[in-house]
C-alpha atoms as a PDB file:
ATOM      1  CA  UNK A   1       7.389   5.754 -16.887  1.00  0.00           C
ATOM      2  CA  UNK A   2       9.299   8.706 -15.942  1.00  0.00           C
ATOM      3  CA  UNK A   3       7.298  11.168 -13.379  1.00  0.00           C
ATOM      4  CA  UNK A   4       5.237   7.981 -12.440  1.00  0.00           C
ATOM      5  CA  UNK A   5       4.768   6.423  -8.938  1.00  0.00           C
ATOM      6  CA  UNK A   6       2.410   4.051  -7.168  1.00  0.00           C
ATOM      7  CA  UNK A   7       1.923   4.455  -3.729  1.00  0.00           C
ATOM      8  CA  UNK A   8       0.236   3.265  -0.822  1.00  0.00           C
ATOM      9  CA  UNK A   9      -2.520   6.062   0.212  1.00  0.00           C
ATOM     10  CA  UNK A  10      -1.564   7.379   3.803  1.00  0.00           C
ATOM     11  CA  UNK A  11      -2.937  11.101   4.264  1.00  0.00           C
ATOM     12  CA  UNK A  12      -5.872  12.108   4.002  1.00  0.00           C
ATOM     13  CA  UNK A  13      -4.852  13.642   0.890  1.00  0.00           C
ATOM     14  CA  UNK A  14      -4.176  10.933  -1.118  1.00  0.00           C
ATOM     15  CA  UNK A  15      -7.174   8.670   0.443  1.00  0.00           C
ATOM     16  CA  UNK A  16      -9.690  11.435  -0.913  1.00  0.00           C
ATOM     17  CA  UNK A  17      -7.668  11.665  -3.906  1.00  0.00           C
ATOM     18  CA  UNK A  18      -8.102   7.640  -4.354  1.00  0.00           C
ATOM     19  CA  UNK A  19     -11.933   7.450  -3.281  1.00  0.00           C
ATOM     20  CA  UNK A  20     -12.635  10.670  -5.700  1.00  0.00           C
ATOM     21  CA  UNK A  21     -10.984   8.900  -8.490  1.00  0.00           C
ATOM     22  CA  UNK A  22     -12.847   5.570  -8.091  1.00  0.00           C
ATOM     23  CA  UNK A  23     -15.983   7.569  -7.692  1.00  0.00           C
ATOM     24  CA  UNK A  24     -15.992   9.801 -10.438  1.00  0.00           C
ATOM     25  CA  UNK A  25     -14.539   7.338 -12.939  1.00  0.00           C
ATOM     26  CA  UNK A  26     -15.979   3.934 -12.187  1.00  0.00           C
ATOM     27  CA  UNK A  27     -19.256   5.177 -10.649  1.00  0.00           C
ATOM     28  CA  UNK A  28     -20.675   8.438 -11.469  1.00  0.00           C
ATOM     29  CA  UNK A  29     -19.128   8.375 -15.125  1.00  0.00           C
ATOM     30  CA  UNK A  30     -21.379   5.260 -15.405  1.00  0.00           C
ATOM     31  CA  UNK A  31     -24.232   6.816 -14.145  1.00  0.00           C
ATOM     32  CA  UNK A  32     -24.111   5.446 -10.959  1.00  0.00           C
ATOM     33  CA  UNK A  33     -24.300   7.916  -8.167  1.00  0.00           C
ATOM     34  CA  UNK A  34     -24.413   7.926  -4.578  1.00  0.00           C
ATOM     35  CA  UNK A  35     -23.694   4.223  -4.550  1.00  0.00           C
ATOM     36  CA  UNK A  36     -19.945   4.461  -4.092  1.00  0.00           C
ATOM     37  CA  UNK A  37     -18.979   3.608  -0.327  1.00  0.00           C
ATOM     38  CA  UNK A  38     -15.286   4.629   0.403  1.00  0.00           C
ATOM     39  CA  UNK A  39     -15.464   2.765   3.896  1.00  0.00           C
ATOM     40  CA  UNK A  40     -16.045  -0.414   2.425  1.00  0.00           C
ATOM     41  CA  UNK A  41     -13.642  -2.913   4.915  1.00  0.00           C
ATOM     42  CA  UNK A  42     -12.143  -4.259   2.132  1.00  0.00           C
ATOM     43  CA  UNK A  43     -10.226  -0.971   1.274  1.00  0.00           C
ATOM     44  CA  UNK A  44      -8.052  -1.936   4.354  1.00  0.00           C
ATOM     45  CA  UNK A  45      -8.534  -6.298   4.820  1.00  0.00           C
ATOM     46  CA  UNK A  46      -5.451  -7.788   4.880  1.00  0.00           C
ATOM     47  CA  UNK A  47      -4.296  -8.850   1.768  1.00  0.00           C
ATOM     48  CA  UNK A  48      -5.594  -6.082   0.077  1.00  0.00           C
ATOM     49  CA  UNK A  49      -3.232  -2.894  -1.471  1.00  0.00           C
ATOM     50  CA  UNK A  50      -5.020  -0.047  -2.519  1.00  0.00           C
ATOM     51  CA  UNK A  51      -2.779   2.047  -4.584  1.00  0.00           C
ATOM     52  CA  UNK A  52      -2.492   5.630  -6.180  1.00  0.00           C
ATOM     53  CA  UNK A  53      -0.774   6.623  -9.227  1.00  0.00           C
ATOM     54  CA  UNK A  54       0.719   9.541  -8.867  1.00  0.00           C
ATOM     55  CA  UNK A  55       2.312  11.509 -12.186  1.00  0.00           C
ATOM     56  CA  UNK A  56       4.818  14.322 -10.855  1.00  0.00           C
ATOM     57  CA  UNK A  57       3.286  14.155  -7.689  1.00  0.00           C
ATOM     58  CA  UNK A  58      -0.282  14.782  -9.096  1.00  0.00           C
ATOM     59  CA  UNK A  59      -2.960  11.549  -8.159  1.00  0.00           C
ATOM     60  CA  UNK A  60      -4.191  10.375 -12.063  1.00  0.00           C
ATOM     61  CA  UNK A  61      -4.634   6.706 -11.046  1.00  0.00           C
ATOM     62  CA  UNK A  62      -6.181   3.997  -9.070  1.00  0.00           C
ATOM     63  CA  UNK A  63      -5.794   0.304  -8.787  1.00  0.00           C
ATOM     64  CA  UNK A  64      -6.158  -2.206  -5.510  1.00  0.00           C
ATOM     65  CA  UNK A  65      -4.231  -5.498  -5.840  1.00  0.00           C
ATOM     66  CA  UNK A  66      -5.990  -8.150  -3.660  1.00  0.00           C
ATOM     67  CA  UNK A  67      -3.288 -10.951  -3.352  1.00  0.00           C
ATOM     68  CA  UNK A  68      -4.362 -14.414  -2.954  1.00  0.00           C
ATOM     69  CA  UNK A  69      -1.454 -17.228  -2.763  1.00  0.00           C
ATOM     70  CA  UNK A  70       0.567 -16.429  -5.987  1.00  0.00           C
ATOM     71  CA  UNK A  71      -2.627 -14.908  -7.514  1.00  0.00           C
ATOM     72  CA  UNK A  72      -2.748 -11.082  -7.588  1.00  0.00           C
ATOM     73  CA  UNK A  73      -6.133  -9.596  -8.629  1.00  0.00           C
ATOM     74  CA  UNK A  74      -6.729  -6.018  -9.861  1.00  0.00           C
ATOM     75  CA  UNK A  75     -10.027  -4.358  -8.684  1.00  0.00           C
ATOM     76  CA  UNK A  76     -11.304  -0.903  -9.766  1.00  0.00           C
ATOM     77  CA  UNK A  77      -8.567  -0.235 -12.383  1.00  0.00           C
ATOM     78  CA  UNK A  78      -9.242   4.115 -13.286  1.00  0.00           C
ATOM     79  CA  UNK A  79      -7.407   6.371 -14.733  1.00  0.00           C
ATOM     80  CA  UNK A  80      -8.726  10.110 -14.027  1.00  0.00           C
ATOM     81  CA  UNK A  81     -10.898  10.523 -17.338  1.00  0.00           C
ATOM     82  CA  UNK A  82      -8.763  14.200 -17.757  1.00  0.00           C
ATOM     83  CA  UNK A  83      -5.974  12.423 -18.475  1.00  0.00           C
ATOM     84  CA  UNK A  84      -7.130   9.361 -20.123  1.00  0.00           C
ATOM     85  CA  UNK A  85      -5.954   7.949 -23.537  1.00  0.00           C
ATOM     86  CA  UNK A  86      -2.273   9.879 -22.614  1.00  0.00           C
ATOM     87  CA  UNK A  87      -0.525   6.013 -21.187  1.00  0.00           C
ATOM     88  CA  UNK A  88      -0.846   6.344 -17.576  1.00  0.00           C
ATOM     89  CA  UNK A  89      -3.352   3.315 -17.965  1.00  0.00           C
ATOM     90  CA  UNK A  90      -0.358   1.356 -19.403  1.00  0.00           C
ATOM     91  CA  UNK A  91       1.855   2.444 -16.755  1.00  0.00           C
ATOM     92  CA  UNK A  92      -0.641   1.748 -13.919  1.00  0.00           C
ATOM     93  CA  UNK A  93      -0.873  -2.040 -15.179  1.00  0.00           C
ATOM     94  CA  UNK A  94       2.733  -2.004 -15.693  1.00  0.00           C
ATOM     95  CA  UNK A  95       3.838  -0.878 -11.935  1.00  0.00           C
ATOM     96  CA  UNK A  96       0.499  -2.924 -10.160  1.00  0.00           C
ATOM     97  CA  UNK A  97       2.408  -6.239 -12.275  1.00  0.00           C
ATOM     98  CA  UNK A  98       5.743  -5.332 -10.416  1.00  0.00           C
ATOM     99  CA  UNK A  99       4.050  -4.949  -6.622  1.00  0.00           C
ATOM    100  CA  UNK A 100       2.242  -8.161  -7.636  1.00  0.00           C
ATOM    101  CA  UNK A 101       5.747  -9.796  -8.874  1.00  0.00           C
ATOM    102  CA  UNK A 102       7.254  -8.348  -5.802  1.00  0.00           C
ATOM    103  CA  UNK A 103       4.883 -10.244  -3.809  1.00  0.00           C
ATOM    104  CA  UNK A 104       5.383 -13.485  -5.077  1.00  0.00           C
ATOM    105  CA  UNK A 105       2.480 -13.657  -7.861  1.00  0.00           C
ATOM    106  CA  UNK A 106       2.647 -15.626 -11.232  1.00  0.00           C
ATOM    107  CA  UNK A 107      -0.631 -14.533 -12.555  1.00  0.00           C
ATOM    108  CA  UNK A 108      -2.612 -11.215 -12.773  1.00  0.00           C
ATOM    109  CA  UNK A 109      -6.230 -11.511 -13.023  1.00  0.00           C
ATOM    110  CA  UNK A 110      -9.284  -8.582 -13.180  1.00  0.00           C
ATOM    111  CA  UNK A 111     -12.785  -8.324 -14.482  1.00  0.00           C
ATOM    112  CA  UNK A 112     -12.546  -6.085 -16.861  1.00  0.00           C
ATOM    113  CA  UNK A 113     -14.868  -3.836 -18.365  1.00  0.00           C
ATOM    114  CA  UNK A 114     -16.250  -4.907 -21.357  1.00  0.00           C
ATOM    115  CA  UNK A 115     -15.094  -1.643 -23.139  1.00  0.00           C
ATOM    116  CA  UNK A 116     -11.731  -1.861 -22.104  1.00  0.00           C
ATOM    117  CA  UNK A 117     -10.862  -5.546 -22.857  1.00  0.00           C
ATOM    118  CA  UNK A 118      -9.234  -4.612 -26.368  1.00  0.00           C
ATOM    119  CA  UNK A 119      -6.457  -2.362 -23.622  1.00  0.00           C
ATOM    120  CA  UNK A 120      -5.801  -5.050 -21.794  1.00  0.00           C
ATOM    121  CA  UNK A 121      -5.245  -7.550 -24.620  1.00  0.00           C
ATOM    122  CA  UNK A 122      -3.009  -4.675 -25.704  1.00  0.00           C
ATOM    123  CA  UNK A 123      -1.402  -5.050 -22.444  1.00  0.00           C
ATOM    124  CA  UNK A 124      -1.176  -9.102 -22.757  1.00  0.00           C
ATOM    125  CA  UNK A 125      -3.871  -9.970 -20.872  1.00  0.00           C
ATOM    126  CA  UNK A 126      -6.109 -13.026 -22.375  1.00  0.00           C
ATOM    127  CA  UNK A 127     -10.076 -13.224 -22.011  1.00  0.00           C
ATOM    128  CA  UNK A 128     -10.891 -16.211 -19.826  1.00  0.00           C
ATOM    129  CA  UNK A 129     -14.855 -15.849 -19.493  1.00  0.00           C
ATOM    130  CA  UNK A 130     -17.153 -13.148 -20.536  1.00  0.00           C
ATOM    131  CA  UNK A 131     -20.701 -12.621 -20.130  1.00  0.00           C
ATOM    132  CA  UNK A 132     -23.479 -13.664 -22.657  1.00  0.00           C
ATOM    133  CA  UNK A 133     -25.003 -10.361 -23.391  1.00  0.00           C
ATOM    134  CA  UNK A 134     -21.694  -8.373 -23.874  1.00  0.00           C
ATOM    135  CA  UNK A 135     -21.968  -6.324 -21.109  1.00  0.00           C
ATOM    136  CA  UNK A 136     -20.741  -8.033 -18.348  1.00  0.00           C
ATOM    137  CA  UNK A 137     -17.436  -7.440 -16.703  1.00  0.00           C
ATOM    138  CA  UNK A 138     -14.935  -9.860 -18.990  1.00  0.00           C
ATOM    139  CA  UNK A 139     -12.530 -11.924 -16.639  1.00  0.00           C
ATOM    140  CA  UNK A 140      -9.037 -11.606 -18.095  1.00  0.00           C
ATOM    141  CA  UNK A 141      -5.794 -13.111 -16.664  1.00  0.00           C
ATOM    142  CA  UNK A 142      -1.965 -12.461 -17.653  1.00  0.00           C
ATOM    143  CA  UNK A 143       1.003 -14.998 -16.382  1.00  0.00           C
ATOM    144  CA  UNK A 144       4.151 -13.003 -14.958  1.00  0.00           C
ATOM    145  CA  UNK A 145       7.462 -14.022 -14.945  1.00  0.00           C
ATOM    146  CA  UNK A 146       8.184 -14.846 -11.161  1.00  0.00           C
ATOM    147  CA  UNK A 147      11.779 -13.980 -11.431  1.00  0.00           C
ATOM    148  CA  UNK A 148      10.888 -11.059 -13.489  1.00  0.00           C
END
């Protein structure tokens, strides 16, 4: 995890650097384009903690933890698709499970994409539900070790 970092967006730099990620990877990669809305309220609703991965200073990552009680959810998990398949998608889960420790959570939970459920069994998550037709996002959970 060397070179890694996940920080709280406060420039303008690193918000377009977030939003472009998020677009590119989880929207327009999917063939979904113009739908993406960056000024979506819940970006900034309390509770909420967007985050950007940074490797040597360069933004490869996304994740927002939404905590709720001792719950802490990841939404719109991305990895820049350049650098995909190199372990920053390890590390991301890995440093978004220490901010959610650090906050109190016992339990990670995110609806995962249904071709990326094998990486986060990998990463010790379980499936909970999943969709009938396959497709559907697959809710996953993980238990952390409060005192970890």
């Amino acid at each position: 995890m060397e070179g890694h970092e996940l920080v709280t967006p406060t420039d303008p730099a690193q918000w377009r650097a977030y939003h472009d990620i998020r677009r590119r990877v989880l929207f327009e990669a999917r063939g979904q384009f113009g739908v993406y809305d960056e000024s979506r309220p819940d970006e900034r609703a309390p509770g909420h903690h967007p985050k950007l991965l940074l490797y040597r200073g360069d933004p490869i990552g996304v994740v927002r933890v939404d905590i709720d009680a001792t719950t802490a959810i990841l939404r719109r998990v991305a990895v820049r698709s350049d650098v995909q398949k190199l372990g920053h998608g390890r590390v991301l889960l890995i440093l978004a499970q220490r901010f959610a420790q650090e906050c109190g959570c016992v339990r990670l939970v995110s609806y995962v994409a249904a071709d990326a459920v094998e990486f986060y069994q990998r990463c010790g998550f379980t499936i909970e539900s999943s969709g009938a037709s396959g497709r559907e996002p697959v809710y996953m959970s993980k238990p952390l070790d409060a005192g970890a």
